[in-house]
PDB file of N, CA and C in Angstrom:
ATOM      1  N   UNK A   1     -81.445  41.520  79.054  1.00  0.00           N
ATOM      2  CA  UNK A   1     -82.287  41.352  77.889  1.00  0.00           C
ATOM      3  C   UNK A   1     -83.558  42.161  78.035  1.00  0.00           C
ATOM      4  N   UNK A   2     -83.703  42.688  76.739  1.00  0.00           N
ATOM      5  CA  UNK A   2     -85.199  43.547  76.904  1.00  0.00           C
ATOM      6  C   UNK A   2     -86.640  43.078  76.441  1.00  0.00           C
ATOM      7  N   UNK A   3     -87.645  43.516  76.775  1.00  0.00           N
ATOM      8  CA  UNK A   3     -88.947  43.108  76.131  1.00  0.00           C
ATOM      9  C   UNK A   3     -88.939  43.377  74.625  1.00  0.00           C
ATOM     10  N   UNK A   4     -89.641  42.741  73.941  1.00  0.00           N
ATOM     11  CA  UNK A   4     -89.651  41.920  72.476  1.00  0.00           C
ATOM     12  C   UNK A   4     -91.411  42.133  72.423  1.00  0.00           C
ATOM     13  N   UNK A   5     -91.998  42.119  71.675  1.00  0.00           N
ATOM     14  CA  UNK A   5     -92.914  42.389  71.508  1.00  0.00           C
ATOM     15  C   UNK A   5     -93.479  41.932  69.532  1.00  0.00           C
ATOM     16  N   UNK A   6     -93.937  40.774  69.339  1.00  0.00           N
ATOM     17  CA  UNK A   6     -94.064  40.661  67.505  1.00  0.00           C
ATOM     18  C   UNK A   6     -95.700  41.330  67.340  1.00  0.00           C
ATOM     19  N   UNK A   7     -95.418  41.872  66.008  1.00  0.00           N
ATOM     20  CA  UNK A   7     -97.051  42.329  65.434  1.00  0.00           C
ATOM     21  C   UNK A   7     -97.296  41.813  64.387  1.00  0.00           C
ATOM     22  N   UNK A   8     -98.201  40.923  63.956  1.00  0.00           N
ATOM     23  CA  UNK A   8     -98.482  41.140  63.034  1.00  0.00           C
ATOM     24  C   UNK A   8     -99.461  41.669  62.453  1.00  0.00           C
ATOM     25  N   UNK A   9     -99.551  42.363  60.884  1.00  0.00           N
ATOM     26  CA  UNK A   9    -100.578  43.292  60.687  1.00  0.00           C
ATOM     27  C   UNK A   9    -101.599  42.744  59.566  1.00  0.00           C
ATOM     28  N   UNK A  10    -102.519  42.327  59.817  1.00  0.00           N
ATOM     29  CA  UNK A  10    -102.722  41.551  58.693  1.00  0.00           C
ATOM     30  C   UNK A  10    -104.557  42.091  57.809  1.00  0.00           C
ATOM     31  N   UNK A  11    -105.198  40.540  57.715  1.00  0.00           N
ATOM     32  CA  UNK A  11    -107.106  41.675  57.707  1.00  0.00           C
ATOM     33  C   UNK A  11    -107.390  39.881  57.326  1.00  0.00           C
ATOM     34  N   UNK A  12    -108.692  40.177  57.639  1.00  0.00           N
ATOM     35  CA  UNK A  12    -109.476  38.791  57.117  1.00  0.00           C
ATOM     36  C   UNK A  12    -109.583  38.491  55.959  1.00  0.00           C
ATOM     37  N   UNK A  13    -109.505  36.827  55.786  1.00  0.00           N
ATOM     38  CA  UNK A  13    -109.352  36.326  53.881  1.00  0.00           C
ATOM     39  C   UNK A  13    -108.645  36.275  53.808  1.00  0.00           C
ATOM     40  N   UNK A  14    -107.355  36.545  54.379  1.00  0.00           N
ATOM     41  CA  UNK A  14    -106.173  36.611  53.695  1.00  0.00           C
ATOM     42  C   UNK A  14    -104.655  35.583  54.063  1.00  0.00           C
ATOM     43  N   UNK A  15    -104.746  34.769  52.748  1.00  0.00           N
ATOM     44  CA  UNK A  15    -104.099  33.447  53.047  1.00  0.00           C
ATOM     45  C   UNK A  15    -102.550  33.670  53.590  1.00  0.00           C
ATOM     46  N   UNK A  16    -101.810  34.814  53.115  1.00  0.00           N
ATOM     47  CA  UNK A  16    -100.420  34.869  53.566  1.00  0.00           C
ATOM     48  C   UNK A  16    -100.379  35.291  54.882  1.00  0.00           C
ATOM     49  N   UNK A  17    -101.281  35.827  55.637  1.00  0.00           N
ATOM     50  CA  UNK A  17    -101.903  36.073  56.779  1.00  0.00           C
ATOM     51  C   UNK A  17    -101.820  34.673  57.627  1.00  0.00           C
ATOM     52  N   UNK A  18    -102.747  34.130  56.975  1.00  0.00           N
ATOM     53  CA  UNK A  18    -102.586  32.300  57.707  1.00  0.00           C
ATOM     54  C   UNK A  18    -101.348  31.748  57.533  1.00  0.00           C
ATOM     55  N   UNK A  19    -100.306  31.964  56.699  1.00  0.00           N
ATOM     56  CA  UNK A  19     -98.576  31.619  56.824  1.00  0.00           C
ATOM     57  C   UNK A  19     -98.302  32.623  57.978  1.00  0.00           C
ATOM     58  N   UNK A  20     -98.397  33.629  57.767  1.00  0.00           N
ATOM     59  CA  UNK A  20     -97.283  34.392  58.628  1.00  0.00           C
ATOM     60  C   UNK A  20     -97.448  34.115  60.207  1.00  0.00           C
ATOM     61  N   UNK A  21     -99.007  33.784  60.508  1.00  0.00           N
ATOM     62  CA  UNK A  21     -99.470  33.568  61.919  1.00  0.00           C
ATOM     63  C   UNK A  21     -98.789  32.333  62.703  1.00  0.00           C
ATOM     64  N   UNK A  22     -98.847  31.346  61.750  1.00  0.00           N
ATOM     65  CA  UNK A  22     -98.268  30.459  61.734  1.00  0.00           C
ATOM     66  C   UNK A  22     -97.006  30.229  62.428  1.00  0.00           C
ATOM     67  N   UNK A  23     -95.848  30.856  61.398  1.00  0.00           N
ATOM     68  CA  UNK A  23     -94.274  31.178  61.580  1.00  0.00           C
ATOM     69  C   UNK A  23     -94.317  32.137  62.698  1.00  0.00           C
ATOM     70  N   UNK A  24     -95.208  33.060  62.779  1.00  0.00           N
ATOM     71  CA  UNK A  24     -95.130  34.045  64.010  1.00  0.00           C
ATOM     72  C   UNK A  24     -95.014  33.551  65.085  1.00  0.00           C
ATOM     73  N   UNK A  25     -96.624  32.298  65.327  1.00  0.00           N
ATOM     74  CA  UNK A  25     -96.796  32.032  66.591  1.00  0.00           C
ATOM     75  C   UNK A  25     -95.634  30.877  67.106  1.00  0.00           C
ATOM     76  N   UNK A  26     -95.419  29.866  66.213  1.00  0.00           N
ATOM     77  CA  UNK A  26     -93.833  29.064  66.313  1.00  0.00           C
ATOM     78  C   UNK A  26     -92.831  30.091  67.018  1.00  0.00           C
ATOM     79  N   UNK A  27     -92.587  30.709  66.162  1.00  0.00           N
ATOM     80  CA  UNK A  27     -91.116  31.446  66.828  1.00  0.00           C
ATOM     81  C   UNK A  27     -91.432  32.418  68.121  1.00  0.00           C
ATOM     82  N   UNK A  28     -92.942  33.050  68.642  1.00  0.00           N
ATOM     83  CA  UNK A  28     -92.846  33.713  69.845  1.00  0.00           C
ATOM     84  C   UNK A  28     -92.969  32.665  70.750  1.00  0.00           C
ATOM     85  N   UNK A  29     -93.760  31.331  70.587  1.00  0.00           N
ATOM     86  CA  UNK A  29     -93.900  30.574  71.996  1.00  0.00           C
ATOM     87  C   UNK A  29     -92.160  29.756  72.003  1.00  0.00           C
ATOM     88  N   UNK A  30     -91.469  29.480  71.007  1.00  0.00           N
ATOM     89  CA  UNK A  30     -90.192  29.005  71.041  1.00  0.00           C
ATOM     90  C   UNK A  30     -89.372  29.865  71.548  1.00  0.00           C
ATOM     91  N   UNK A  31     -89.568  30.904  71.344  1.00  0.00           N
ATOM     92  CA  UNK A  31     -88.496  32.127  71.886  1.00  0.00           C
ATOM     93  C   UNK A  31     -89.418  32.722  73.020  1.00  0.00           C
ATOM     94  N   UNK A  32     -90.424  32.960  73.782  1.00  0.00           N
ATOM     95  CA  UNK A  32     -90.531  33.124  74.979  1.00  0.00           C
ATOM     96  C   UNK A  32     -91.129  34.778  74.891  1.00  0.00           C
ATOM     97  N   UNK A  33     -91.573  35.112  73.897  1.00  0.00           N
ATOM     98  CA  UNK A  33     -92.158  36.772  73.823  1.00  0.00           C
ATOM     99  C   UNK A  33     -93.498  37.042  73.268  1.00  0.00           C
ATOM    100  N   UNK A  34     -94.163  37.683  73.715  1.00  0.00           N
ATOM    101  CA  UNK A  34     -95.691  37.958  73.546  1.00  0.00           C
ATOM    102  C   UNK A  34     -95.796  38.111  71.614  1.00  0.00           C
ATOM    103  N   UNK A  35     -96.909  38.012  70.976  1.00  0.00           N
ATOM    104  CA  UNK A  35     -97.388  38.653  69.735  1.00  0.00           C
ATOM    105  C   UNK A  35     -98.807  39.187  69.930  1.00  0.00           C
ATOM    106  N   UNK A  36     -99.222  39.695  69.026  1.00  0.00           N
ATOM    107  CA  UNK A  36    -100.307  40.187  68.905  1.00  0.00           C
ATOM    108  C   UNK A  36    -100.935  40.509  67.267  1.00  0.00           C
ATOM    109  N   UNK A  37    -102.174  40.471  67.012  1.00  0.00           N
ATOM    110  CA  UNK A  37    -102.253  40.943  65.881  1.00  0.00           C
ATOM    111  C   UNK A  37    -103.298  41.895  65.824  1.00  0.00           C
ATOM    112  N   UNK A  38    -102.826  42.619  64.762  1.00  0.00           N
ATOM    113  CA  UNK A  38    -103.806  43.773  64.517  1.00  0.00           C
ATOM    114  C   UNK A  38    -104.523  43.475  62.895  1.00  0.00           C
ATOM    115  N   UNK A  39    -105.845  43.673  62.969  1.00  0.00           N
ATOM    116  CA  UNK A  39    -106.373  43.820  61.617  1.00  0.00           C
ATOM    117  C   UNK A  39    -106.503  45.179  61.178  1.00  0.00           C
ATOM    118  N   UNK A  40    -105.600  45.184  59.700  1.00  0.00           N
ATOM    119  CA  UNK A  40    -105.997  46.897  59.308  1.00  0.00           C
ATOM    120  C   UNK A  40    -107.251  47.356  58.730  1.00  0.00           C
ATOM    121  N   UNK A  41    -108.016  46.842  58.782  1.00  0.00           N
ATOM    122  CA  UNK A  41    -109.387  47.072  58.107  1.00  0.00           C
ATOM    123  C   UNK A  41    -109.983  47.446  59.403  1.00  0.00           C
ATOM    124  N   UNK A  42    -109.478  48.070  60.196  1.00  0.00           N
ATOM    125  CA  UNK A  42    -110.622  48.433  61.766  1.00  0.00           C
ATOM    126  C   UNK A  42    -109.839  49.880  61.944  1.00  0.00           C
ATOM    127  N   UNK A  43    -108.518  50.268  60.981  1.00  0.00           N
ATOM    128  CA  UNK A  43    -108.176  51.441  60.848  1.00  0.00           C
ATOM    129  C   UNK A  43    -107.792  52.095  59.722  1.00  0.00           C
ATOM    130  N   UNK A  44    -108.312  53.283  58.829  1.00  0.00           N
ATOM    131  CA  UNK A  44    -108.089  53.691  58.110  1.00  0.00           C
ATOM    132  C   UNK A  44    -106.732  54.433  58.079  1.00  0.00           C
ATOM    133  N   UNK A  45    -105.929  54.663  58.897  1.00  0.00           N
ATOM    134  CA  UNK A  45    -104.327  54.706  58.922  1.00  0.00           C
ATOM    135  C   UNK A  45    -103.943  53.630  58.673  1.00  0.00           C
ATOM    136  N   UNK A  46    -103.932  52.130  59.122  1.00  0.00           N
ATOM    137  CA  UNK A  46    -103.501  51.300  58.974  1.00  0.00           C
ATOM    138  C   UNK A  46    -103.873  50.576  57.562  1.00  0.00           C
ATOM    139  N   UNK A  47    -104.781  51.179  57.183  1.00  0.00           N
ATOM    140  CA  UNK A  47    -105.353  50.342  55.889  1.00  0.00           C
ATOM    141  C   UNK A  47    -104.731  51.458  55.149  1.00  0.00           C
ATOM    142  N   UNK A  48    -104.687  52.128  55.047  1.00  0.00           N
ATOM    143  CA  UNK A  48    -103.762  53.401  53.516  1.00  0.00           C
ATOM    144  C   UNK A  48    -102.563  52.898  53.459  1.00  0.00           C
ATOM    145  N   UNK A  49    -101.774  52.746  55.107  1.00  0.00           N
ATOM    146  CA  UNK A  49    -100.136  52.426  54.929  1.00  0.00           C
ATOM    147  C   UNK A  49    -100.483  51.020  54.802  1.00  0.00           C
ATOM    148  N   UNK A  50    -100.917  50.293  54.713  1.00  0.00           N
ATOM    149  CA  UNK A  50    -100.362  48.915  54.676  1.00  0.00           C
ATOM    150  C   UNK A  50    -100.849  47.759  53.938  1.00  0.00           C
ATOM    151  N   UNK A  51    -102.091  47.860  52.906  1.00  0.00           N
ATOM    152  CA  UNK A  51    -102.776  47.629  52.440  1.00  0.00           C
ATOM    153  C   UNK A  51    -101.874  47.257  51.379  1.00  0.00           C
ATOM    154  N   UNK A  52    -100.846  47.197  50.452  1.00  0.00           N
ATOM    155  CA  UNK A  52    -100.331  46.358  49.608  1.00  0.00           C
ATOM    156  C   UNK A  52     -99.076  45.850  50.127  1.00  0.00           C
ATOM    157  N   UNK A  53     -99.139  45.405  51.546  1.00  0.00           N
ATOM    158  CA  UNK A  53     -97.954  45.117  51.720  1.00  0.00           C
ATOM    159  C   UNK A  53     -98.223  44.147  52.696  1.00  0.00           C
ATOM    160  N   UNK A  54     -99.529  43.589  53.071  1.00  0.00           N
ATOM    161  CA  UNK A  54    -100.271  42.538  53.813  1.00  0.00           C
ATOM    162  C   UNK A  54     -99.661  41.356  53.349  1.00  0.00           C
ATOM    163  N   UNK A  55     -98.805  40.324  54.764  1.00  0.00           N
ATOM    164  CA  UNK A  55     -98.895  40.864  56.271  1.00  0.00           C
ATOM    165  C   UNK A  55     -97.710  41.274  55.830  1.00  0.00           C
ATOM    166  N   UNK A  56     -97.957  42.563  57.249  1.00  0.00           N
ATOM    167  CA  UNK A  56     -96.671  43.414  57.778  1.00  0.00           C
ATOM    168  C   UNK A  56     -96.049  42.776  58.970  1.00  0.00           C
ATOM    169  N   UNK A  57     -94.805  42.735  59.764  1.00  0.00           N
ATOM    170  CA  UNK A  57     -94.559  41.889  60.557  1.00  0.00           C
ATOM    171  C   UNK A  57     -94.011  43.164  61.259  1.00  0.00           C
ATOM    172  N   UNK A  58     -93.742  43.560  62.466  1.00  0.00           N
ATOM    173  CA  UNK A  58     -93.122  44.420  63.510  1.00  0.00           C
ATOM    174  C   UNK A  58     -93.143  43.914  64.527  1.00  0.00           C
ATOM    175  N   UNK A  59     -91.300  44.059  64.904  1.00  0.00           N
ATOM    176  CA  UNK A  59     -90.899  43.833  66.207  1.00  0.00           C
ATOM    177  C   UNK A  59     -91.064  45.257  66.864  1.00  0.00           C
ATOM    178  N   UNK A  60     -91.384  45.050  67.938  1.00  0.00           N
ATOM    179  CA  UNK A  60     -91.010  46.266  68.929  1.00  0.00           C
ATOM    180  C   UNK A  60     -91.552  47.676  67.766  1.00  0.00           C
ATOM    181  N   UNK A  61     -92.687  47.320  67.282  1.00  0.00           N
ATOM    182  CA  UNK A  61     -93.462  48.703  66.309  1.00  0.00           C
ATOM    183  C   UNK A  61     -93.011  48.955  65.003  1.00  0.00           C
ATOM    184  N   UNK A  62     -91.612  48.445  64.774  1.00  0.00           N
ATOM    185  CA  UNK A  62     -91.122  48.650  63.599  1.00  0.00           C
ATOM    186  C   UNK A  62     -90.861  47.670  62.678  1.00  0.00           C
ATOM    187  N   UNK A  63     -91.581  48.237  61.628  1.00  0.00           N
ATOM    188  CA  UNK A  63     -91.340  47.170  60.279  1.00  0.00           C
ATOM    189  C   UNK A  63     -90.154  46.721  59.944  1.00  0.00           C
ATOM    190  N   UNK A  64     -90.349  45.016  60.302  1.00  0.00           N
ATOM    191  CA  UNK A  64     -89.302  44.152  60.049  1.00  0.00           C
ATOM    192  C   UNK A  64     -89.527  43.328  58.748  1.00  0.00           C
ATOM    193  N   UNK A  65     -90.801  42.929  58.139  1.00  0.00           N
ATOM    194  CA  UNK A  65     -90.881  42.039  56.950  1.00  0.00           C
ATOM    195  C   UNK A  65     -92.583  42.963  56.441  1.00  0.00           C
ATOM    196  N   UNK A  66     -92.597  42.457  55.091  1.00  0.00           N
ATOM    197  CA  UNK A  66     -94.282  42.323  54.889  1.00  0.00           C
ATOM    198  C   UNK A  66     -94.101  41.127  53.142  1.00  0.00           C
ATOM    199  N   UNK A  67     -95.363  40.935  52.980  1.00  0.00           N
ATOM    200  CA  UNK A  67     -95.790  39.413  52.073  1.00  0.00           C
ATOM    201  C   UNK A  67     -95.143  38.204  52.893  1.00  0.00           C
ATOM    202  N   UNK A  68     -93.987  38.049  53.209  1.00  0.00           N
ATOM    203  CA  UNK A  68     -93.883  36.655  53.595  1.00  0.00           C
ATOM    204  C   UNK A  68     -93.272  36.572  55.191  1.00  0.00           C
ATOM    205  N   UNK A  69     -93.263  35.820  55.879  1.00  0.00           N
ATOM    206  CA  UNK A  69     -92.408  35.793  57.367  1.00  0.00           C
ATOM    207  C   UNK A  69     -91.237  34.856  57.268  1.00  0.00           C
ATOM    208  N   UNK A  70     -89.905  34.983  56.983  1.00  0.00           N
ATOM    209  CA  UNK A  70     -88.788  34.410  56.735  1.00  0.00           C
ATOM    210  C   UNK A  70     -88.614  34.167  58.518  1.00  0.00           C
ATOM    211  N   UNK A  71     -88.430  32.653  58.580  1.00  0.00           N
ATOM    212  CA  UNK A  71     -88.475  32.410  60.401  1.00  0.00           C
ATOM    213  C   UNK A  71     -86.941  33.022  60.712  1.00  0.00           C
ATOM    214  N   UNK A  72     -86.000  32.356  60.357  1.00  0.00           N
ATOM    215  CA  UNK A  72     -84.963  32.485  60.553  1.00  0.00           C
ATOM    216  C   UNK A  72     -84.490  34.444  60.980  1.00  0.00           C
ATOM    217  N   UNK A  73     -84.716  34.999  60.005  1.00  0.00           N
ATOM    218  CA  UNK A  73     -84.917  36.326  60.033  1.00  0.00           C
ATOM    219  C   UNK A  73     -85.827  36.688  61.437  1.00  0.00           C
ATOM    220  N   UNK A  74     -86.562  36.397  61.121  1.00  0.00           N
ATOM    221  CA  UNK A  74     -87.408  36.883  62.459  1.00  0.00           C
ATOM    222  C   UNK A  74     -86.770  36.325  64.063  1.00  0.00           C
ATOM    223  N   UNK A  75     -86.132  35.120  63.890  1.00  0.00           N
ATOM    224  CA  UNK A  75     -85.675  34.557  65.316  1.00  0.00           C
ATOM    225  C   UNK A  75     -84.221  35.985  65.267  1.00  0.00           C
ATOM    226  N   UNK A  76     -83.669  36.175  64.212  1.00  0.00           N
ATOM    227  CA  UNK A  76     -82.746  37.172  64.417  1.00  0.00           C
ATOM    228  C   UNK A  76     -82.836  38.553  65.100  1.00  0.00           C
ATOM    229  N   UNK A  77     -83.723  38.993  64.471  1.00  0.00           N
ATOM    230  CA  UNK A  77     -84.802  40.329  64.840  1.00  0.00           C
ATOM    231  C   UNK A  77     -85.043  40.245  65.842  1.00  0.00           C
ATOM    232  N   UNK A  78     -85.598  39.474  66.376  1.00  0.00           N
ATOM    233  CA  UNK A  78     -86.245  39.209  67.941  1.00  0.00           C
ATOM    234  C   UNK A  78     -84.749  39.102  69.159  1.00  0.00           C
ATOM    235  N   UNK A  79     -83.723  38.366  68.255  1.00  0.00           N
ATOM    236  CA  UNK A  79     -82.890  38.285  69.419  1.00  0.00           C
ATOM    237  C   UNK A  79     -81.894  39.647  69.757  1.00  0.00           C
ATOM    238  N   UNK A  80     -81.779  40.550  68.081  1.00  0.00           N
ATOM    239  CA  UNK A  80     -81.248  41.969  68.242  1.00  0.00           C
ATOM    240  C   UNK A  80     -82.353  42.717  69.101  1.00  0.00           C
ATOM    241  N   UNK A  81     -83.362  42.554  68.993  1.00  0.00           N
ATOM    242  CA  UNK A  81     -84.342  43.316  69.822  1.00  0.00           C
ATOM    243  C   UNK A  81     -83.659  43.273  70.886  1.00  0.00           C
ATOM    244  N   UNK A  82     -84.274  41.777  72.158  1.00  0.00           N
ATOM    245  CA  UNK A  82     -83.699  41.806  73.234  1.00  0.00           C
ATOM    246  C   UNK A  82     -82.546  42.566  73.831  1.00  0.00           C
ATOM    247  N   UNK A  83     -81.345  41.745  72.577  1.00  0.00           N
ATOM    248  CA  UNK A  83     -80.251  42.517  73.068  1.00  0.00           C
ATOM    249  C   UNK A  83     -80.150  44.437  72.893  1.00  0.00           C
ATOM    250  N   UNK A  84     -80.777  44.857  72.099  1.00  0.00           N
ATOM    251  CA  UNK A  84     -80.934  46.153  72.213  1.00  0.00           C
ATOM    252  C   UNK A  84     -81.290  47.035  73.175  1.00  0.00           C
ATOM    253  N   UNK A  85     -82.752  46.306  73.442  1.00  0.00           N
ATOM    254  CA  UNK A  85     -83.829  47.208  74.566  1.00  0.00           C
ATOM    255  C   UNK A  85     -82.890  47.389  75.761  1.00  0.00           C
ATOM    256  N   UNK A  86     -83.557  48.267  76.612  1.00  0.00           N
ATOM    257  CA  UNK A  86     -83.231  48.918  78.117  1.00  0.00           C
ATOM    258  C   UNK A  86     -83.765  47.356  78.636  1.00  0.00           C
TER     259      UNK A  86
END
């Protein structure tokens, strides 16, 4: 099994932000893999790409969801990850 890694991308104020953190942080301490979040308002790359699509969710860097965090989906994602990685 490989390292897993969740992002979420989110910015302050922002209530679907407080869902997704939520469902995020449930499913990484249940499933056993780090998250992290990034606010895009501290990067103007990140704020052009992602700014109507807050939160963005990425496993392993790549966009897996954005507006809502479907858990189920995400426990999936996370477990193709594993099984993917080196």
């Amino acid at each position: 099994m490989g390292a897993v890694t969740i992002t979420l991308l989110g910015k302050p104020g922002c209530h679907l932000c407080d869902d997704a953190r939520a469902v995020i942080d449930r499913v990484a301490r249940e499933l056993d893999v780090p998250w992290e979040e990034r606010d895009i308002t501290r990067s103007e790359a990140d704020t052009e790409q992602y700014w109507e699509q807050i939160p963005v969710t990425l496993v392993n860097g790549v966009q897996h969801d954005f507006w809502r965090v479907d858990e189920a989906r995400l426990r999936a994602a996370v477990a193709e990850a594993r099984d993917s990685a080196p």
